[in-house]
C-alpha atoms as a PDB file:
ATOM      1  CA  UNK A   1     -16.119 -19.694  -6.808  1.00  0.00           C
ATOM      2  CA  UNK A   2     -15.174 -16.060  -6.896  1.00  0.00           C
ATOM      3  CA  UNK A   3     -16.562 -14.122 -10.110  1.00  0.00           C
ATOM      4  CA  UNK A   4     -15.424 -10.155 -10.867  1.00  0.00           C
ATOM      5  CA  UNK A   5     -18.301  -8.499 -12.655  1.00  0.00           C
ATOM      6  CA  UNK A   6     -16.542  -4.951 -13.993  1.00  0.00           C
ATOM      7  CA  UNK A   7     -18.786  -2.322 -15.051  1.00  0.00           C
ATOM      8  CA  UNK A   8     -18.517   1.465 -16.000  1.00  0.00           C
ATOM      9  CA  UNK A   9     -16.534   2.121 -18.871  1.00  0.00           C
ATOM     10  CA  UNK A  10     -17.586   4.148 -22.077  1.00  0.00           C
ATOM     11  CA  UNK A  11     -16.436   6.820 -24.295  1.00  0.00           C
ATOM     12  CA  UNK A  12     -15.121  10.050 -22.631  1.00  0.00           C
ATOM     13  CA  UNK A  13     -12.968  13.524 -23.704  1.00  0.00           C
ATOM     14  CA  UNK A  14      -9.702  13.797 -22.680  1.00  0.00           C
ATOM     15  CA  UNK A  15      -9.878  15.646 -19.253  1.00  0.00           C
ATOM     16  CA  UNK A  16     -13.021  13.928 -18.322  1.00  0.00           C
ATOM     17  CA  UNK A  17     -13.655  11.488 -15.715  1.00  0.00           C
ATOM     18  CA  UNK A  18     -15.175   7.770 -15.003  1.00  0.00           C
ATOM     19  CA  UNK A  19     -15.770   5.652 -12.554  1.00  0.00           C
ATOM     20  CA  UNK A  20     -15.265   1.411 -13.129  1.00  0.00           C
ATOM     21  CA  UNK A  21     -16.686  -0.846 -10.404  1.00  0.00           C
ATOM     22  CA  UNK A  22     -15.839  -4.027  -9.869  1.00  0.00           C
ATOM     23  CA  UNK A  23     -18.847  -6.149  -8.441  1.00  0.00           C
ATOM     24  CA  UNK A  24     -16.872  -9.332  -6.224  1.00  0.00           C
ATOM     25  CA  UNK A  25     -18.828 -12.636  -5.425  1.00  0.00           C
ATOM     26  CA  UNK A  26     -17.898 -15.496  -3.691  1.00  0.00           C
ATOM     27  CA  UNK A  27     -15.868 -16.029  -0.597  1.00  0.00           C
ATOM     28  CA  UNK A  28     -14.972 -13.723   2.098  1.00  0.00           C
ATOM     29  CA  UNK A  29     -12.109 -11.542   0.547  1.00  0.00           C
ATOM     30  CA  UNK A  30     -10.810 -10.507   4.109  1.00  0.00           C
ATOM     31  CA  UNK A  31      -7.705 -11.793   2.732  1.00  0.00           C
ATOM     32  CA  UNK A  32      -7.566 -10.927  -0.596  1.00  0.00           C
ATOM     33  CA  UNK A  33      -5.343  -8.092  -2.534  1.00  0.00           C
ATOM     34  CA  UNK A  34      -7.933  -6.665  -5.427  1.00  0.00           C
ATOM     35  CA  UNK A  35      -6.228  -5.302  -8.512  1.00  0.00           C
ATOM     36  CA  UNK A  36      -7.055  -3.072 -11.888  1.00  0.00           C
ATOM     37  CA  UNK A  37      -4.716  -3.884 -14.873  1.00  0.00           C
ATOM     38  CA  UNK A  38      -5.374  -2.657 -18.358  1.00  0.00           C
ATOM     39  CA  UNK A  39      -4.765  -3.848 -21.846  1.00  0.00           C
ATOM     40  CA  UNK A  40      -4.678  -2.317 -25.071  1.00  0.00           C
ATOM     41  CA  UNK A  41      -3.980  -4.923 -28.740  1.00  0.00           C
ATOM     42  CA  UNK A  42      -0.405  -6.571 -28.969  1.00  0.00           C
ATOM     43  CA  UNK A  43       0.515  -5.191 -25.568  1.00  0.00           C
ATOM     44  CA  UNK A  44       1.116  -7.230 -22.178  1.00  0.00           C
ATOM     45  CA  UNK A  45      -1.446  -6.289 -19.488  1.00  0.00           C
ATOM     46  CA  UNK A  46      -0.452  -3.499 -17.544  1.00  0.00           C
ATOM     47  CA  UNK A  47      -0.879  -2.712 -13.750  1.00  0.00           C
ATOM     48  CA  UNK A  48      -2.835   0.180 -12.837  1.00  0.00           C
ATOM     49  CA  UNK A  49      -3.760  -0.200  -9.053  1.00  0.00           C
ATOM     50  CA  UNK A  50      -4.177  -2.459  -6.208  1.00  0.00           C
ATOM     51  CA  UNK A  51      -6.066  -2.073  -2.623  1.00  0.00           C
ATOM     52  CA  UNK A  52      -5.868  -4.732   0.349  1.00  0.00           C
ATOM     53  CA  UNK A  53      -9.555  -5.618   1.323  1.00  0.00           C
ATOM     54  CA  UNK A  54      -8.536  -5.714   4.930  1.00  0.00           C
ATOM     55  CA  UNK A  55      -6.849  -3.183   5.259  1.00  0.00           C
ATOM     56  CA  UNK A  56      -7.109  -0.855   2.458  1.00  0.00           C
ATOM     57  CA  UNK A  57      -3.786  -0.380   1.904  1.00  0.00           C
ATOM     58  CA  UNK A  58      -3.675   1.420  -1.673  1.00  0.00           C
ATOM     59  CA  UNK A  59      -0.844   1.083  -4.968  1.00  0.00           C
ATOM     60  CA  UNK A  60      -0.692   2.872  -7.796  1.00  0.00           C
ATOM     61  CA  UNK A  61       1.156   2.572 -11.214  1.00  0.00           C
ATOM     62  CA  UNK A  62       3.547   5.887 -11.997  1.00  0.00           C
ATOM     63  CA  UNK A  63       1.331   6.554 -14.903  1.00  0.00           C
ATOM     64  CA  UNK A  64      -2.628   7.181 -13.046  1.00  0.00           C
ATOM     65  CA  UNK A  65      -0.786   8.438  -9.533  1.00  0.00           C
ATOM     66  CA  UNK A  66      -2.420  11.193  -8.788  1.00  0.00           C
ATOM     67  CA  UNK A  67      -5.070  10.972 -10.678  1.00  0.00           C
ATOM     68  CA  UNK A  68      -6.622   7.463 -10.420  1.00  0.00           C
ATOM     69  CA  UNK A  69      -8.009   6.606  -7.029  1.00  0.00           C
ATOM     70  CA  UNK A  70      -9.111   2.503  -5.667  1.00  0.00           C
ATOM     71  CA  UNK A  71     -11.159   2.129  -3.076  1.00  0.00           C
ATOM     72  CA  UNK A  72     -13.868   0.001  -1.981  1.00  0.00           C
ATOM     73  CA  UNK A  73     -17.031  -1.009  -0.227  1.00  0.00           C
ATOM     74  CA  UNK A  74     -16.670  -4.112   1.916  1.00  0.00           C
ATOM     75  CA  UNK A  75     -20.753  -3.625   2.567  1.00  0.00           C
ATOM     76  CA  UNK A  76     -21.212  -4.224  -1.175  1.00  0.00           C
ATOM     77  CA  UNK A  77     -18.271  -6.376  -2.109  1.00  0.00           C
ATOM     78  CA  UNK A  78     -17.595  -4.318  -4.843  1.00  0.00           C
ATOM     79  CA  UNK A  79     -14.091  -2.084  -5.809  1.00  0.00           C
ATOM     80  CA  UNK A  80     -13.891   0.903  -7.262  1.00  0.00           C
ATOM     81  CA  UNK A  81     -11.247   2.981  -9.724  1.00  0.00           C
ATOM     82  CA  UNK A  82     -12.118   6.577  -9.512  1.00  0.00           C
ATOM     83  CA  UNK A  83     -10.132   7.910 -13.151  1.00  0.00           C
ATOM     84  CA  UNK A  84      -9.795  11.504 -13.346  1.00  0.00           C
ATOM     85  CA  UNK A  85      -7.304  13.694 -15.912  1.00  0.00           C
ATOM     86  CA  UNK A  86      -8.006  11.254 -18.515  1.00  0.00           C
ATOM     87  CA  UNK A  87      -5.462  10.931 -21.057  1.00  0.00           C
ATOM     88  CA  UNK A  88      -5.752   9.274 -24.631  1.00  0.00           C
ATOM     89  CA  UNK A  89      -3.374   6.925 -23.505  1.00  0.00           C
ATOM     90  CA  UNK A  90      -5.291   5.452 -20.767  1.00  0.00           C
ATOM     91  CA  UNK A  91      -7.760   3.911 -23.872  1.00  0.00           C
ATOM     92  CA  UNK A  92      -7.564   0.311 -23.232  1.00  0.00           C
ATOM     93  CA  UNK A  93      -9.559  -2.663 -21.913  1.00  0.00           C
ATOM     94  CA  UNK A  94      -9.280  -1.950 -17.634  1.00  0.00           C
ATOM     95  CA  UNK A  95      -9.794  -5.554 -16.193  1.00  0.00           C
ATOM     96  CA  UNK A  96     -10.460  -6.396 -12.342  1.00  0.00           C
ATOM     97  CA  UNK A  97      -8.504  -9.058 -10.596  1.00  0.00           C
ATOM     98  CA  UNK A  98      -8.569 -10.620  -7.091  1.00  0.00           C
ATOM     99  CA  UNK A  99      -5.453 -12.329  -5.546  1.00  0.00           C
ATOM    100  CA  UNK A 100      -5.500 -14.533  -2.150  1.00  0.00           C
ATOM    101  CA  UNK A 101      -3.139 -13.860  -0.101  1.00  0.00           C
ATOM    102  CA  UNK A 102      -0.963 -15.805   2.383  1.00  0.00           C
ATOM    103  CA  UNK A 103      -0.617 -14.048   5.521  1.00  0.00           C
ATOM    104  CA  UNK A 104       3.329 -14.987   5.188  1.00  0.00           C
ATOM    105  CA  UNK A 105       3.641 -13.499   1.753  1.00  0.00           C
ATOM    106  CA  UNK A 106       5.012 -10.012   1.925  1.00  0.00           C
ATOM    107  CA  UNK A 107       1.852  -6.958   0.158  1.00  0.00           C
ATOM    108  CA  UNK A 108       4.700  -4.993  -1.964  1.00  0.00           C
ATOM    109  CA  UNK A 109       4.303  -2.432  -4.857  1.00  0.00           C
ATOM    110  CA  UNK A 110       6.512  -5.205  -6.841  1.00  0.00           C
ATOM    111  CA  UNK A 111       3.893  -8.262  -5.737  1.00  0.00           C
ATOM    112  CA  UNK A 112       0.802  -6.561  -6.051  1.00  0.00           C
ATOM    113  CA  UNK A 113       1.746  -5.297  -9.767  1.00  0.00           C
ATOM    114  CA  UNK A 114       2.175  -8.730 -11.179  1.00  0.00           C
ATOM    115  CA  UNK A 115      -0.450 -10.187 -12.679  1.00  0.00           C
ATOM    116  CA  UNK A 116       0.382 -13.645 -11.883  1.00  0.00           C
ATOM    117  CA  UNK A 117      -0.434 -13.289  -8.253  1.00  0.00           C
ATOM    118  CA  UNK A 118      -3.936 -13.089  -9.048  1.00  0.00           C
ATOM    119  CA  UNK A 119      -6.080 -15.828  -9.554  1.00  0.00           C
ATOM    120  CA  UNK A 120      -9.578 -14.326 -11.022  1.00  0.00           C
ATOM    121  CA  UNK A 121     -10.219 -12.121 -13.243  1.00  0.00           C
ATOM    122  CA  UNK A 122     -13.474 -10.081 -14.759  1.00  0.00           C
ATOM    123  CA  UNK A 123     -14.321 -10.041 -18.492  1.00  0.00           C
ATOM    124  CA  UNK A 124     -13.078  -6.622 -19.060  1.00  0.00           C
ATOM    125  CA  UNK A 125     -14.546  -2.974 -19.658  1.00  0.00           C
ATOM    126  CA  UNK A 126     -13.326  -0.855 -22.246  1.00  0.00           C
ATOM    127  CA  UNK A 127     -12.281   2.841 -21.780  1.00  0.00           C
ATOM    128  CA  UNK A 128     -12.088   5.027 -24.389  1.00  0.00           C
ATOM    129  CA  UNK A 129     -10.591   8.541 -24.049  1.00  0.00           C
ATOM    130  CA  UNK A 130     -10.862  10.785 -27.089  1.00  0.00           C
ATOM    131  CA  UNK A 131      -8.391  13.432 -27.901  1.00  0.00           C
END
């Protein structure tokens, strides 16, 4: 059973920085795509990033490139979204999700970005940028 444990949000200035983690348990994620969406009320989740575990292959949303940065520790199991520049409109709930992959499915911006390729999700941490 795969469980996302998401930790690291809080209340920051616009302009500041934070770092969410993403603690992964469960099976070997060797083949797994790991995601960060967000969500704010009334408001569909959102993409934000993706990495492949293998290979760490990296995808970004318009709205964080160049500022947000995945990456992650295969030692510890755990993914990380680096957010710098923050903006009032990156306040929302940032959620961590892990998505199996077939080896004959195709990693694209437009798969990774969907939320309905992945299959587990954390319980959420909430970011809060003041303006």
């Amino acid at each position: 059973q795969v469980r996302l444990v998401e930790s690291g949000g809080g209340l920051v200035p616009a302009g500041g920085s934070l770092r969410l983690s993403c603690a992964a348990s469960g099976p070997t994620f060797t083949n797994y795509v790991m995601g960060w969406f967000r969500q704010t009320p009334g408001k569909e989740r959102e993409f934000v990033a993706a990495i492949t575990w293998s290979v760490g292959t990296t995808y970004y949303a318009d709205s964080v490139k160049g500022r947000f940065t995945i990456s992650r520790d295969n030692a510890k199991n755990t993914v990380y979204l680096q957010m710098n520049s923050l903006k009032p409109e990156d306040t929302a709930v940032y959620y961590c999700a892990a998505g199996p992959w077939s080896p004959f499915q195709a990693v694209t911006f437009q798969t990774v970005r969907a939320a309905k390729q992945y299959n587990y999700w954390g319980q959420g941490t909430q970011v809060t940028v003041s303006s």
